[in-house]
Protein backbone atom coordinates (compact mmCIF):
# COMPACT_ATOMS: atom_id res chain seq x y z
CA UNK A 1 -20.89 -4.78 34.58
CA UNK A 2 -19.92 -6.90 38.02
CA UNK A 3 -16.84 -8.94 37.82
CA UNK A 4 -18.55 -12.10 38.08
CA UNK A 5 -20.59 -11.23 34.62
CA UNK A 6 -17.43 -10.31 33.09
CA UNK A 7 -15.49 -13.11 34.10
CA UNK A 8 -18.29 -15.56 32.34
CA UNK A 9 -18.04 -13.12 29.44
CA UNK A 10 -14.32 -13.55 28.99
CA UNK A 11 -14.78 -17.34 29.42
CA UNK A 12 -17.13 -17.62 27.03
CA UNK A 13 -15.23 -15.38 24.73
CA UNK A 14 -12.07 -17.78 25.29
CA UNK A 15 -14.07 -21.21 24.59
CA UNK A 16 -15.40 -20.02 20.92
CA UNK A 17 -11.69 -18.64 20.33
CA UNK A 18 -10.44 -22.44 21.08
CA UNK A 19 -13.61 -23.43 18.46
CA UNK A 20 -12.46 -21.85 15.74
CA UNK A 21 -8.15 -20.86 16.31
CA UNK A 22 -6.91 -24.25 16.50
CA UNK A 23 -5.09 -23.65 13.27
CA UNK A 24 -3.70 -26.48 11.42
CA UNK A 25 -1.87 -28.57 14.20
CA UNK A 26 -4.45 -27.97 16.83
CA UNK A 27 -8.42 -28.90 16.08
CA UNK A 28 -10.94 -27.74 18.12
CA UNK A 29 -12.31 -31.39 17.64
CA UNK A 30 -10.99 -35.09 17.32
CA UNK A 31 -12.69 -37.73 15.58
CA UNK A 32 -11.70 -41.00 16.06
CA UNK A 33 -14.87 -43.10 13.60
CA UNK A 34 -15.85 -46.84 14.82
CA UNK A 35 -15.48 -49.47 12.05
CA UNK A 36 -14.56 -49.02 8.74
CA UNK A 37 -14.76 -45.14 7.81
CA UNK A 38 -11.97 -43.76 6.27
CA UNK A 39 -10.29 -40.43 7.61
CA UNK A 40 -12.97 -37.56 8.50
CA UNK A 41 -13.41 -34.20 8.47
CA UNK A 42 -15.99 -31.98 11.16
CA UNK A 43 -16.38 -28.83 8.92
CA UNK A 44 -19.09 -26.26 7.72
CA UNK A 45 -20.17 -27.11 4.37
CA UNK A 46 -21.82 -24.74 1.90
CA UNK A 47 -23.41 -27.33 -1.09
CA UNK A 48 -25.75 -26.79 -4.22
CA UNK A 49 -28.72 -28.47 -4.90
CA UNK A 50 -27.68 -32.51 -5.99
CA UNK A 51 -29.02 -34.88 -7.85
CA UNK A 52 -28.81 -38.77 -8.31
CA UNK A 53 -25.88 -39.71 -10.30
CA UNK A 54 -27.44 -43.17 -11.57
CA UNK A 55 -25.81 -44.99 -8.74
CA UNK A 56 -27.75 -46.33 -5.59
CA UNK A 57 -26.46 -47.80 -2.27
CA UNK A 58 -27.80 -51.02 -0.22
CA UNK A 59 -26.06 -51.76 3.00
CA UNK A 60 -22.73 -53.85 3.03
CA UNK A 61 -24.92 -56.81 5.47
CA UNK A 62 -27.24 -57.12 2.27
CA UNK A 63 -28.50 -61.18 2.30
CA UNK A 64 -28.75 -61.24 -1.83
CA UNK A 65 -30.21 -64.37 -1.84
CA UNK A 66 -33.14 -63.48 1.10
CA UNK A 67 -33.40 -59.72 1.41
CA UNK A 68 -34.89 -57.40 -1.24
CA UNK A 69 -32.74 -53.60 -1.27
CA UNK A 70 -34.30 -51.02 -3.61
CA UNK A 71 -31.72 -49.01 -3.02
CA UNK A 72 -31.57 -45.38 -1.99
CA UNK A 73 -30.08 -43.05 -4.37
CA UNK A 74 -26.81 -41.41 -4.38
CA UNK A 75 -26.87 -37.43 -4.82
CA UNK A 76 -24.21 -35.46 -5.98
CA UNK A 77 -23.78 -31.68 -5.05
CA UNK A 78 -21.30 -29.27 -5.83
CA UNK A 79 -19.94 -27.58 -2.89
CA UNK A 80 -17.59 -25.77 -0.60
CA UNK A 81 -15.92 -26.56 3.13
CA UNK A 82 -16.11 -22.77 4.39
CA UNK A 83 -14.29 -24.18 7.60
CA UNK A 84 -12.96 -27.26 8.99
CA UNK A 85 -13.08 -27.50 13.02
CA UNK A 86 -11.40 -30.62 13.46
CA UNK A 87 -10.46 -33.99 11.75
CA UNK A 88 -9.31 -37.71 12.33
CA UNK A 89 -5.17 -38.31 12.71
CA UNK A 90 -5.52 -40.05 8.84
CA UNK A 91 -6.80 -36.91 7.32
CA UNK A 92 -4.69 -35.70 4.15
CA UNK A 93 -5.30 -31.70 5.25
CA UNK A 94 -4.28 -30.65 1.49
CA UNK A 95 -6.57 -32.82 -0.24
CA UNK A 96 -9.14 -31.08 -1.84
CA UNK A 97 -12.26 -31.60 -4.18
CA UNK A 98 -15.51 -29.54 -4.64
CA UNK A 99 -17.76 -32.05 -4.74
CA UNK A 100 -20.04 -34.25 -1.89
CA UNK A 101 -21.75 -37.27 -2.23
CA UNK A 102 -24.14 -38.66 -0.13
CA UNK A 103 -27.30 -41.44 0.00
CA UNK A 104 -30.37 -39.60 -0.82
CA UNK A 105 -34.52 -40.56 -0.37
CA UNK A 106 -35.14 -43.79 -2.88
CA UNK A 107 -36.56 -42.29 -6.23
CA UNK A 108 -35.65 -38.34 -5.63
CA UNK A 109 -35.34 -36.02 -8.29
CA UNK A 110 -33.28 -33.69 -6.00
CA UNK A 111 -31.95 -32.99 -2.67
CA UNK A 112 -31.71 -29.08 -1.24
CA UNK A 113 -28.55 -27.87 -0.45
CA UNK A 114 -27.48 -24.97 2.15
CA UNK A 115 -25.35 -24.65 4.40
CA UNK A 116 -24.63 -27.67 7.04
CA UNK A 117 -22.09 -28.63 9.67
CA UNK A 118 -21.28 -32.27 8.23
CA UNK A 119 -18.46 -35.04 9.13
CA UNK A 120 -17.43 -35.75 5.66
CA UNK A 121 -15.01 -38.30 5.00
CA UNK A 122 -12.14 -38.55 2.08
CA UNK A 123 -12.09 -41.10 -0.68
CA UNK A 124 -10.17 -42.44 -3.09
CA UNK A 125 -12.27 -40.42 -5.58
CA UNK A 126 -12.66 -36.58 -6.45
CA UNK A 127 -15.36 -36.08 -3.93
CA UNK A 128 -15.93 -35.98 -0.21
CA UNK A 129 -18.47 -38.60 1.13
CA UNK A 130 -21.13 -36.81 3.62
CA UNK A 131 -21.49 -39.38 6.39
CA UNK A 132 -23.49 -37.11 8.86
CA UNK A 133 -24.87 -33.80 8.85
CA UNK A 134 -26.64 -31.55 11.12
CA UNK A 135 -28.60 -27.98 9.92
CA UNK A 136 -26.86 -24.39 11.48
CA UNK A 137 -30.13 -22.85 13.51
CA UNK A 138 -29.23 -19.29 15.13
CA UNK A 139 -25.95 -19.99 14.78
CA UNK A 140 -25.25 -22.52 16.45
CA UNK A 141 -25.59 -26.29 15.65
CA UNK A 142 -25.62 -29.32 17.70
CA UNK A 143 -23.97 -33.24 17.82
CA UNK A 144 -26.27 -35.94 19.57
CA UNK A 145 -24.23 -38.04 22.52
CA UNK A 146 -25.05 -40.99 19.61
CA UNK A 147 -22.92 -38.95 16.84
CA UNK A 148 -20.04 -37.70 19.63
CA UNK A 149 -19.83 -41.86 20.95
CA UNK A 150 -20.15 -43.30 17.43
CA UNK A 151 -16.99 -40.94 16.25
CA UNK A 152 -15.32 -40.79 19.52
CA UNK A 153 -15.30 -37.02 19.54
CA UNK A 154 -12.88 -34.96 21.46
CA UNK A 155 -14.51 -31.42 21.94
CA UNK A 156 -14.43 -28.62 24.35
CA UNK A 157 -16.16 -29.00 27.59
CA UNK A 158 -17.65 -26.42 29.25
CA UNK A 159 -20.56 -25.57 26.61
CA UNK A 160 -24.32 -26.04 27.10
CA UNK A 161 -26.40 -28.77 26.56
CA UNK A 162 -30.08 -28.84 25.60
CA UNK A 163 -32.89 -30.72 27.17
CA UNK A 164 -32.57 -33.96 24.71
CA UNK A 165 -28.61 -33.90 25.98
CA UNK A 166 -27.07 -32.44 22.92
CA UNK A 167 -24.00 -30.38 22.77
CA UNK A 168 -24.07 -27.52 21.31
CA UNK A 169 -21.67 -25.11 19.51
CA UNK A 170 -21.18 -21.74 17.72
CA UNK A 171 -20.89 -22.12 14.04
């Protein structure tokens, strides 16, 4: 191998260490969320298959008198965080639950789980809310410059981008 492939090899080796060593005082990635979302959590999440809980969600800037909101459902899935890669400063890192909601389709019996790289935030409640959520494909999963601006995230440079501008990581 010629130095100059090694070198990029060790880089590249030393940027996914940095992804996934920060440990507990050192995230691989900041959020810092725009308006009124409470503290957040970038992590791989592993949920089950979830289903509406009776409850439905219209948008806060809802004109009750003028506008007509069917509502889309909330879903409820049991689940895990199999890793966390980074987190807001107002994050409670022992607080725990083992469920996720999140707003589903309007009149679904179900939603599919798997396995997802999601910013979840933490309630008040026994569950974590999904707020956004992006599917693992070879590996590797991607945040849109509209997700990275909207939660002011902090993340290592260096990494590729693909043609649409996305940022891409190693899960």
């Amino acid at each position: 191998m010629n130095p100059r492939t090694a070198l990029r090899n060790l880089v590249a080796v030393a940027l996914l260490i940095g992804l996934t060593a920060g440990g507990d005082d050192r995230p691989a990635f900041r959020l810092t969320p725009e308006g009124t979302s409470g503290p957040v959590v970038l992590a791989l999440i592993d949920i089950d298959r979830g289903y509406p809980n009776g409850e439905f969600y219209c948008p806060p800037d809802t004109n009750w008198e003028t506008d007509i909101c069917l509502g889309a459902d909330i879903v409820i899935h049991p689940g895990t965080i199999e890793k966390r890669f980074g987190w807001s400063d107002n994050v409670d890192r022992k607080w725990e639950a083992n469920k996720f909601k999140q707003i589903g389709a309007h009149a679904v019996r179900w939603v599919e789980g798997g396995r997802w790289i999601a910013v979840i935030e933490q309630t008040d409640a026994d569950y974590w809310y999904i707020q956004w959520k992006v599917p693992i494909e070879a590996g590797r999963f991607c945040l849109s410059d509209a997700m990275i601006t909207h939660y002011r995230l902090e993340a290592p440079t260096g990494l590729r981008r693909k043609k649409d501008g996305a940022r891409c990581f190693n899960a």
